[in-house]
N, C-alpha and C. Protein backbone atom coordinates (compact mmCIF):
# COMPACT_ATOMS: atom_id res chain seq x y z
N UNK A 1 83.86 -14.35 -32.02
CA UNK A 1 82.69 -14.71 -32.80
C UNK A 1 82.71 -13.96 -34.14
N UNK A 2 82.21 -14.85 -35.18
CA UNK A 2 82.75 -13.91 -36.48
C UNK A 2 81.12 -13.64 -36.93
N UNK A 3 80.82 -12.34 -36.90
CA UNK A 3 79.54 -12.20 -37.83
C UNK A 3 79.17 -12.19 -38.94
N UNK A 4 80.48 -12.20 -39.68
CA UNK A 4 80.49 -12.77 -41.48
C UNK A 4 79.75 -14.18 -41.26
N UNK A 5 78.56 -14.16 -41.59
CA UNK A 5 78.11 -15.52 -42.17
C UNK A 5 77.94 -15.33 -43.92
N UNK A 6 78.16 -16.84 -44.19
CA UNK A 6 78.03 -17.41 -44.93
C UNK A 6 76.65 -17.98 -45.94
N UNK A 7 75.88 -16.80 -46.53
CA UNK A 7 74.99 -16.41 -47.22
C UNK A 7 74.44 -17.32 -49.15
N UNK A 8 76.01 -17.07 -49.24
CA UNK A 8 76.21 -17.84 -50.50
C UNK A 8 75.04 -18.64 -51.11
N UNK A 9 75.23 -19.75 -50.58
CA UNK A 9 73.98 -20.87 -50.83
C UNK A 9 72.02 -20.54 -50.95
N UNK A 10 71.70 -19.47 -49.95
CA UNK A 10 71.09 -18.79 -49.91
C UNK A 10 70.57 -17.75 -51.35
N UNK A 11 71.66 -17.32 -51.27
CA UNK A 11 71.11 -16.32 -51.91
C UNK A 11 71.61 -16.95 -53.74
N UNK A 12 71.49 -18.16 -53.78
CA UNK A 12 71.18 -18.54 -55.53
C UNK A 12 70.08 -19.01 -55.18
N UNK A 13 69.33 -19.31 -54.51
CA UNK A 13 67.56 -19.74 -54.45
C UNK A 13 66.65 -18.71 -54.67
N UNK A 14 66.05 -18.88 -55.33
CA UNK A 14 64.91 -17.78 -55.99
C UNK A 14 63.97 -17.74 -54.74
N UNK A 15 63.61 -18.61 -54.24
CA UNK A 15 62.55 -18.23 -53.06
C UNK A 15 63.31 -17.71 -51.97
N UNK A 16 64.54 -17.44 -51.80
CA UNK A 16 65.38 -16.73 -50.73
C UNK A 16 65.04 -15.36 -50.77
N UNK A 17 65.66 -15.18 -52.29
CA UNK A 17 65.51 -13.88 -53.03
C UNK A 17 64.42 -12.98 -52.88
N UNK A 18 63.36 -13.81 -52.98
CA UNK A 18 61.74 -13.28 -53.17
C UNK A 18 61.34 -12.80 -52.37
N UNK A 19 61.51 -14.33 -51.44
CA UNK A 19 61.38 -13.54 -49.85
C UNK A 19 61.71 -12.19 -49.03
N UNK A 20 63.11 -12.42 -49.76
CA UNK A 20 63.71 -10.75 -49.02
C UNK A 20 63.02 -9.69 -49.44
N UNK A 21 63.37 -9.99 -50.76
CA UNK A 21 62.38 -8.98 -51.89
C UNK A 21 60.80 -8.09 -51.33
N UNK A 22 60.54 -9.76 -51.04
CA UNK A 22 59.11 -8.93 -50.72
C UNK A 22 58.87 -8.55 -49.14
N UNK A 23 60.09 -8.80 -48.36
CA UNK A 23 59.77 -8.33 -46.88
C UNK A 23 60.00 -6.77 -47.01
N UNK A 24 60.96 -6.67 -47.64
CA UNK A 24 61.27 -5.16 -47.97
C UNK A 24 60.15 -4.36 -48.58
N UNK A 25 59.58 -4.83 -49.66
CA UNK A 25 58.55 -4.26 -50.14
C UNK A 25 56.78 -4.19 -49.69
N UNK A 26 57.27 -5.29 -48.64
CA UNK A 26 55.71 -4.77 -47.85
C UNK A 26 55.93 -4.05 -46.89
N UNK A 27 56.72 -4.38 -46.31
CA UNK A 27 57.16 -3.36 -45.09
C UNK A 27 57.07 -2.32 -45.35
N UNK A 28 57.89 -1.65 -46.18
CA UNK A 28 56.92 -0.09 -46.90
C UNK A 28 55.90 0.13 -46.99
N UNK A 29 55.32 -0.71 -47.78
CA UNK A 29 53.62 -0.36 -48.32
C UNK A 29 53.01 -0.35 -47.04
N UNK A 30 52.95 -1.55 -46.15
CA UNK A 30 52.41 -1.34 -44.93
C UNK A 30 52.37 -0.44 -44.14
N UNK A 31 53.56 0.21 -44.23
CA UNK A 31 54.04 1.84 -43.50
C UNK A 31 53.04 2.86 -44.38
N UNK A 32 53.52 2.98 -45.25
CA UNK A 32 52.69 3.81 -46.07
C UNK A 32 51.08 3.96 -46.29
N UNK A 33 50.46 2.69 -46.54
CA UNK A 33 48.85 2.36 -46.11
C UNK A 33 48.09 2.43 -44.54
N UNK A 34 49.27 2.78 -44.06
CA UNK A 34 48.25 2.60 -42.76
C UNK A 34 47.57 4.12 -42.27
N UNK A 35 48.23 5.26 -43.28
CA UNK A 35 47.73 6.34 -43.25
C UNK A 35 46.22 6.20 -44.01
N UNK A 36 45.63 5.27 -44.36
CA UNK A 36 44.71 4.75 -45.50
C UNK A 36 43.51 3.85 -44.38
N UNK A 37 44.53 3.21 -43.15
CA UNK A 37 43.84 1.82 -42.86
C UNK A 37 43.65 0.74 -43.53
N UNK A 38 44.58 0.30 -44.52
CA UNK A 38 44.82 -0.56 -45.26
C UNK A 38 45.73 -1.49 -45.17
N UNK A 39 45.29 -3.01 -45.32
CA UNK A 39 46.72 -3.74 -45.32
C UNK A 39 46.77 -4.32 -46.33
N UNK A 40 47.80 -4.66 -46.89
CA UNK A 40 48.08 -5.09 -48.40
C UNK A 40 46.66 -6.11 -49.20
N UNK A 41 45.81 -6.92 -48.70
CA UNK A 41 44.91 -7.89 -49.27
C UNK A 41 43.79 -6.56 -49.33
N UNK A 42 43.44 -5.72 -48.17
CA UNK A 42 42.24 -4.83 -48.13
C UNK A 42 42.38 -3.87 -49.51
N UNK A 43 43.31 -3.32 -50.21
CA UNK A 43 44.34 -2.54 -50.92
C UNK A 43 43.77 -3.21 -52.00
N UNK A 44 43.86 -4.72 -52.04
CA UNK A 44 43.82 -5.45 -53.43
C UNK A 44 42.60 -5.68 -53.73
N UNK A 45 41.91 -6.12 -52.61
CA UNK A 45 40.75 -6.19 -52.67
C UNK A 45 39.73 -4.87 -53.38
N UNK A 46 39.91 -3.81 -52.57
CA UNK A 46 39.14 -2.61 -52.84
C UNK A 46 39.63 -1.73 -54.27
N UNK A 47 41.61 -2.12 -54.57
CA UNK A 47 41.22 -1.66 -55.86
C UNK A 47 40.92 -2.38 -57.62
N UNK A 48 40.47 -3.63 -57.01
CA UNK A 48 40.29 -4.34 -58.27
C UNK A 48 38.55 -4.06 -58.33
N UNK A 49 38.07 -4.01 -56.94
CA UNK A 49 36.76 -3.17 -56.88
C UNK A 49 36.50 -2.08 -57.92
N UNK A 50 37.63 -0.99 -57.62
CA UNK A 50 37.47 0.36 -58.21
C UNK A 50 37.75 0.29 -59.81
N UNK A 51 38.79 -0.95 -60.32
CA UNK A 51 38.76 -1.42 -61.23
C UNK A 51 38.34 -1.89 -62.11
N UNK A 52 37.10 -2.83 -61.52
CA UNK A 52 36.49 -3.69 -62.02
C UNK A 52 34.62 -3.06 -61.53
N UNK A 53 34.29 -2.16 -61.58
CA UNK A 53 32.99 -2.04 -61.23
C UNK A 53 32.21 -3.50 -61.35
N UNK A 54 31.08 -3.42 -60.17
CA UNK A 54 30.27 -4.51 -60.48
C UNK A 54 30.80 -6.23 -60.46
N UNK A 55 32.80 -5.98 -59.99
CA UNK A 55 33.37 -7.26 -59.64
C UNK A 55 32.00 -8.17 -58.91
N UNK A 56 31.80 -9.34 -58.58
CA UNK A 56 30.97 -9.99 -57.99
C UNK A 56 32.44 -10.51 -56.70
N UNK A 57 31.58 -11.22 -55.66
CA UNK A 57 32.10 -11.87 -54.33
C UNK A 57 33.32 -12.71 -55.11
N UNK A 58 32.98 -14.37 -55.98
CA UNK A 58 33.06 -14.99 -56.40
C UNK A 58 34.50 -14.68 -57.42
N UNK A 59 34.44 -13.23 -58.26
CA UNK A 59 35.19 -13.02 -58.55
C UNK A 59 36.67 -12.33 -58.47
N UNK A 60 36.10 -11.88 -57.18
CA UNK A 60 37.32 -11.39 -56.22
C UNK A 60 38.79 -12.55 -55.85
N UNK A 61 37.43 -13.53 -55.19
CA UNK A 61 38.02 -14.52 -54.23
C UNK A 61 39.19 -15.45 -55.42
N UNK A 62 38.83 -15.70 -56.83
CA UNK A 62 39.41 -16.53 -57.65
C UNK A 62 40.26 -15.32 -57.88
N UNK A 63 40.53 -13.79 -58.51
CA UNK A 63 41.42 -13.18 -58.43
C UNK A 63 42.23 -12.91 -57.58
N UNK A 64 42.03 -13.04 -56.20
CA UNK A 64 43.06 -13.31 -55.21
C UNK A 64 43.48 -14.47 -54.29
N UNK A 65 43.06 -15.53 -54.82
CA UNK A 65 43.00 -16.44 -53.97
C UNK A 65 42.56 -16.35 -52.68
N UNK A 66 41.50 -15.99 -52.46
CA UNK A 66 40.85 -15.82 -50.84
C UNK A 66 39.44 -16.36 -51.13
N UNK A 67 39.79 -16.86 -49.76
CA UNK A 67 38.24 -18.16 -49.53
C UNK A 67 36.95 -17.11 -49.16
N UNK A 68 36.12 -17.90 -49.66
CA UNK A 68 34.67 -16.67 -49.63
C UNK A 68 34.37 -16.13 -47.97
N UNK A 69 34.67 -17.34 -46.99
CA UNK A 69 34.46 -16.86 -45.68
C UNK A 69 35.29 -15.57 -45.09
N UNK A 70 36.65 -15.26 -45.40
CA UNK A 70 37.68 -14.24 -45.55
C UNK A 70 36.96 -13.05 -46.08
N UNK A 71 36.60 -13.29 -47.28
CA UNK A 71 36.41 -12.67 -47.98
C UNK A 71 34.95 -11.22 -47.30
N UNK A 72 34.45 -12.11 -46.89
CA UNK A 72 33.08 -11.90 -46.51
C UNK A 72 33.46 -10.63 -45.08
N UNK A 73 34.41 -10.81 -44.19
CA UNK A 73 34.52 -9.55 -43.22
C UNK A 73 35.33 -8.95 -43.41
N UNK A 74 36.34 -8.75 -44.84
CA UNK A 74 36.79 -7.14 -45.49
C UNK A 74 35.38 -6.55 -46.42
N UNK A 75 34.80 -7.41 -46.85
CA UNK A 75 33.92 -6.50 -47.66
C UNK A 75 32.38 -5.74 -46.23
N UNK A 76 32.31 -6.53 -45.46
CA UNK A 76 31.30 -5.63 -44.31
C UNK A 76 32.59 -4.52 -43.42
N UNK A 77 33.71 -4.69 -43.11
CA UNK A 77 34.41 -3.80 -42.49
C UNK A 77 34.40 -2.69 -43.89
N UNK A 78 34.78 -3.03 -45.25
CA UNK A 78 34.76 -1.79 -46.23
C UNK A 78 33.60 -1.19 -46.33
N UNK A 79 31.91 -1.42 -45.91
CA UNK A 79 30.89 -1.16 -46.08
C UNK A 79 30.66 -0.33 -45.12
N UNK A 80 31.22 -0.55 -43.64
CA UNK A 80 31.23 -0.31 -42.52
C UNK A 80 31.71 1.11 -42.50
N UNK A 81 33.12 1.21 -43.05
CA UNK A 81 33.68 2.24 -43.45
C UNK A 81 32.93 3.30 -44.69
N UNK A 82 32.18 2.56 -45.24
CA UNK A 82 31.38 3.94 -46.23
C UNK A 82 32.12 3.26 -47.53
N UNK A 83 33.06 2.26 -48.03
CA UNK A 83 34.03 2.43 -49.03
C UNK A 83 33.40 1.66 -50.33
N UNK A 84 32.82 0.74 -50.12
CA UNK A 84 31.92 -0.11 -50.99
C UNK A 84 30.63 -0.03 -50.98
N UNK A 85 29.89 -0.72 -52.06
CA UNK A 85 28.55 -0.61 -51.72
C UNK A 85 27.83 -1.50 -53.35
N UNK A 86 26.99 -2.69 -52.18
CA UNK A 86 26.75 -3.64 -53.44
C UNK A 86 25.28 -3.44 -53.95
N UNK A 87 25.42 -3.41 -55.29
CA UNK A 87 24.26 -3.23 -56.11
C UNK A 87 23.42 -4.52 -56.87
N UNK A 88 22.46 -4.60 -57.91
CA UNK A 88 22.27 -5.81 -58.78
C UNK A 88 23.36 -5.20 -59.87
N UNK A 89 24.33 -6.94 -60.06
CA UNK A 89 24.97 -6.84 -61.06
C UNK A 89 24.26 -6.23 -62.56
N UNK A 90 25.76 -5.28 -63.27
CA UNK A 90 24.82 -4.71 -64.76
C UNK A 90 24.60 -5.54 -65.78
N UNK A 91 25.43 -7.17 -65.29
CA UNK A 91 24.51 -7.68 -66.23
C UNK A 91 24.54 -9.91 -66.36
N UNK A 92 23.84 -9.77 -64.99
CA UNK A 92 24.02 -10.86 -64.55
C UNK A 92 22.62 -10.78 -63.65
N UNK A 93 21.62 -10.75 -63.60
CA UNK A 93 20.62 -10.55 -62.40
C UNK A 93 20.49 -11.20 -61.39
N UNK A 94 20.91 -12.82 -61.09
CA UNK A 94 21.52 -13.09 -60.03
C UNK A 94 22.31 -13.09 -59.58
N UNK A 95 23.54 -12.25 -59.42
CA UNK A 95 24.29 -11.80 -58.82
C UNK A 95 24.30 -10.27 -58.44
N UNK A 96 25.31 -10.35 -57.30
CA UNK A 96 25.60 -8.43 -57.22
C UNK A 96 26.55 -8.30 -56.79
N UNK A 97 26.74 -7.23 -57.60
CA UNK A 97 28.22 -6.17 -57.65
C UNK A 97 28.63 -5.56 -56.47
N UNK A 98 29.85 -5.13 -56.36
CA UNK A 98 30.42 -4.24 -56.16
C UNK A 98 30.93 -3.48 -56.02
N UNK A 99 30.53 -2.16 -55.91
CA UNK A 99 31.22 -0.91 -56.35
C UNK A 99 31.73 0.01 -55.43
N UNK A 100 32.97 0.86 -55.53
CA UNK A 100 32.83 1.79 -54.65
C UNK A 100 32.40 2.85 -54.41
N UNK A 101 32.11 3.11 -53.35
CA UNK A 101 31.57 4.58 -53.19
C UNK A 101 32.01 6.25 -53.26
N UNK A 102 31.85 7.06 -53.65
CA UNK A 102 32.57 8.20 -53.89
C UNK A 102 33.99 8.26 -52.75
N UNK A 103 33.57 7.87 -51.29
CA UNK A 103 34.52 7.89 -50.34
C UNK A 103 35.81 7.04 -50.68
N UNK A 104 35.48 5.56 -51.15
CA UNK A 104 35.97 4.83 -51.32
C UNK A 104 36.64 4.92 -52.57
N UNK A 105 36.32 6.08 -53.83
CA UNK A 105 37.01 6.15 -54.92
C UNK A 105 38.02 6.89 -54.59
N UNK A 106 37.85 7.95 -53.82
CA UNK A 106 38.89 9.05 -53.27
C UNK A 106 39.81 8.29 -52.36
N UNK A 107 39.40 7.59 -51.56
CA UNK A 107 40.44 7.02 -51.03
C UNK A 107 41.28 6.45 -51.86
N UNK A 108 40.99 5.15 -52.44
CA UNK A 108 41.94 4.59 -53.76
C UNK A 108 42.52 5.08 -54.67
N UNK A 109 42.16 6.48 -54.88
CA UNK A 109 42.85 7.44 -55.51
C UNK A 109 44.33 7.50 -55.19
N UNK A 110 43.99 7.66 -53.89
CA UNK A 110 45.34 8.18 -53.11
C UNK A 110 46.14 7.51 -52.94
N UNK A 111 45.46 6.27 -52.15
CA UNK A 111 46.16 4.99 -51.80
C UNK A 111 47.05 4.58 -53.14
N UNK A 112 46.68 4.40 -54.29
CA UNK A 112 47.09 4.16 -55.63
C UNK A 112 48.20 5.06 -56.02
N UNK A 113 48.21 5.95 -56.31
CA UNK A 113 49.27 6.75 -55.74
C UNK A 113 50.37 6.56 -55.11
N UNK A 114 50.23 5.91 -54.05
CA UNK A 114 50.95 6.36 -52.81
C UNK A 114 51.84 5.02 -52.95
N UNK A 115 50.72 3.40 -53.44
CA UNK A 115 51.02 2.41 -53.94
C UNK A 115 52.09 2.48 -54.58
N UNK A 116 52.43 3.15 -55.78
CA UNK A 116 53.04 3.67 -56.75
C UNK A 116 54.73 3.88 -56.19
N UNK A 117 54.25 4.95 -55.56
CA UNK A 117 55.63 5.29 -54.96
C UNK A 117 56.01 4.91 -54.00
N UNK A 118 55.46 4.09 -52.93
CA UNK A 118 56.31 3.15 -52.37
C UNK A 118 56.67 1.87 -53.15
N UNK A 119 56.40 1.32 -54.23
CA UNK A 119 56.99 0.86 -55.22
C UNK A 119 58.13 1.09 -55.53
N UNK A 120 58.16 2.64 -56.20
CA UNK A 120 59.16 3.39 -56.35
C UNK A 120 60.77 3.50 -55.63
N UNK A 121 59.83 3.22 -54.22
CA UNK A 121 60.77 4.04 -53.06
C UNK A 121 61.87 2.45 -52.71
N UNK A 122 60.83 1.15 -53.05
CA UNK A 122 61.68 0.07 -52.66
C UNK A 122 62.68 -0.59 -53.80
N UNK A 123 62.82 0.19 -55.19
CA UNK A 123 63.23 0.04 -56.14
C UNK A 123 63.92 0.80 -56.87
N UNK A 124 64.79 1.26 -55.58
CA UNK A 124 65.41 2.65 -55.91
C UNK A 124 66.97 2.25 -57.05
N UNK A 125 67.32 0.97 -57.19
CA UNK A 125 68.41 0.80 -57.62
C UNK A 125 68.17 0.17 -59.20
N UNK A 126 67.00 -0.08 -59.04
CA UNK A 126 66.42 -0.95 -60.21
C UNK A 126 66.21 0.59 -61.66
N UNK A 127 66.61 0.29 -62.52
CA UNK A 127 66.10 1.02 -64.13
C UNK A 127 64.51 0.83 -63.94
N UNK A 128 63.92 1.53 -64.29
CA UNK A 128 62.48 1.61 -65.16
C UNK A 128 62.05 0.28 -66.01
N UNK A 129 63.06 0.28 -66.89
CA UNK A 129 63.61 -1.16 -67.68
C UNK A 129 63.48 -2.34 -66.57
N UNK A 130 64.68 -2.31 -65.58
CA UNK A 130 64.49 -3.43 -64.60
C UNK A 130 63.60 -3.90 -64.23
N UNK A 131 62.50 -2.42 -63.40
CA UNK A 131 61.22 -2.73 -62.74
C UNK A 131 60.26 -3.64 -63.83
N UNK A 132 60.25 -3.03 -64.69
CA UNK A 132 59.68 -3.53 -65.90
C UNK A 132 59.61 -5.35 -66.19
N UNK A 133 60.85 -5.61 -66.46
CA UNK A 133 61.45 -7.05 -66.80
C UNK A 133 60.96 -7.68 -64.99
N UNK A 134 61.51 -7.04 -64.26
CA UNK A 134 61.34 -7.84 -62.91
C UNK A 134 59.75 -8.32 -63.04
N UNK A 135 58.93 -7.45 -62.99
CA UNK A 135 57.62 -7.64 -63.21
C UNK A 135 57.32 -8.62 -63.91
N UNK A 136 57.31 -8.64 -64.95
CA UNK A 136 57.13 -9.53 -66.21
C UNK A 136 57.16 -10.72 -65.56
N UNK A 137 58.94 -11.00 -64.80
CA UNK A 137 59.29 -12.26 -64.64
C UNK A 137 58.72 -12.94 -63.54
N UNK A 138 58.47 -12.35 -62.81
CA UNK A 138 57.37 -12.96 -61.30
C UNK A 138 56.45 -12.96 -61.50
N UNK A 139 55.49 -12.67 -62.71
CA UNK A 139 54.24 -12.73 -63.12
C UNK A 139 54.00 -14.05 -64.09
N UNK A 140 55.23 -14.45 -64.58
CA UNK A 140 55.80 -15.60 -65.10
C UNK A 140 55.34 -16.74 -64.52
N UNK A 141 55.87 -16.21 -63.06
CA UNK A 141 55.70 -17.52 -62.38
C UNK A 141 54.76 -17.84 -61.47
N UNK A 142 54.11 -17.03 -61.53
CA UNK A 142 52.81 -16.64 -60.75
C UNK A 142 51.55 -16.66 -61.60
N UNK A 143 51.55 -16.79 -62.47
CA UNK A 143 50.54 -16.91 -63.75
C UNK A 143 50.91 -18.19 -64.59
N UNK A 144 51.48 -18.23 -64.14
CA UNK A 144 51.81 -20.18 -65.14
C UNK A 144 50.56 -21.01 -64.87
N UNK A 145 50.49 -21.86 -65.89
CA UNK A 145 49.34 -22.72 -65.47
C UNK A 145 48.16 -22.81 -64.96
């Protein structure tokens, strides 16, 4: 039995590529966040929060593509946890914000951080430059249209 397979074809497809790409690179982060209790959407969720003070529901869900029902039991499990906490928007009066809470800033602190360098850690072959351009170019295609 020969275990040389035949990859070739495979690997000129960009969604082959990506794929691998990104199994490798969550698989880390996932390792790494779970010292946090975080899984990659909770992560995105809570730091565009910390980002965006006063984000609304509505604006989450169109920044990540997640349906409002989804949406709706990470933000009571983050509340649950102490990490968020929704106010009247600063400047919208029917709506409300959300912000995080001192707990929840310290956490993202870290987590962000930690984000960082498991980044780092899955891009060990790549230039600064590379990471750079790589970025750019999957944001390309992910932001089109």
């Amino acid at each position: 039995m020969n275990d040389n397979i035949d990859t070739r074809f495979l690997e000129t497809l960009l969604g082959y590529n990506t794929r691998r790409a990104t199994l490798t690179i969550i698989n880390r982060f996932m390792e790494r966040m779970a010292a946090y209790e975080l899984r990659p959407v909770d992560f995105s969720v809570l730091s565009l929060i910390g980002h965006n003070p006063g984000i609304t529901s509505r604006q989450l869900c169109n920044a990540l593509n997640i349906l409002p029902p989804n949406l709706v039991g990470f933000l009571k499990a983050f509340e649950k946890r102490d990490l968020i906490e929704r106010k009247p928007h600063p400047t919208d009066g029917r709506a409300v914000g959300l912000f995080l809470t001192e707990a929840g800033n310290a956490l993202m602190q870290e987590a962000e951080i930690t984000a960082n360098e498991s980044d780092l850690s899955t891009a060990t072959a790549l230039t600064a430059a590379e990471r750079k351009t790589l970025t750019r170019l999957l944001q390309k295609i992910y932001l089109q249209g």
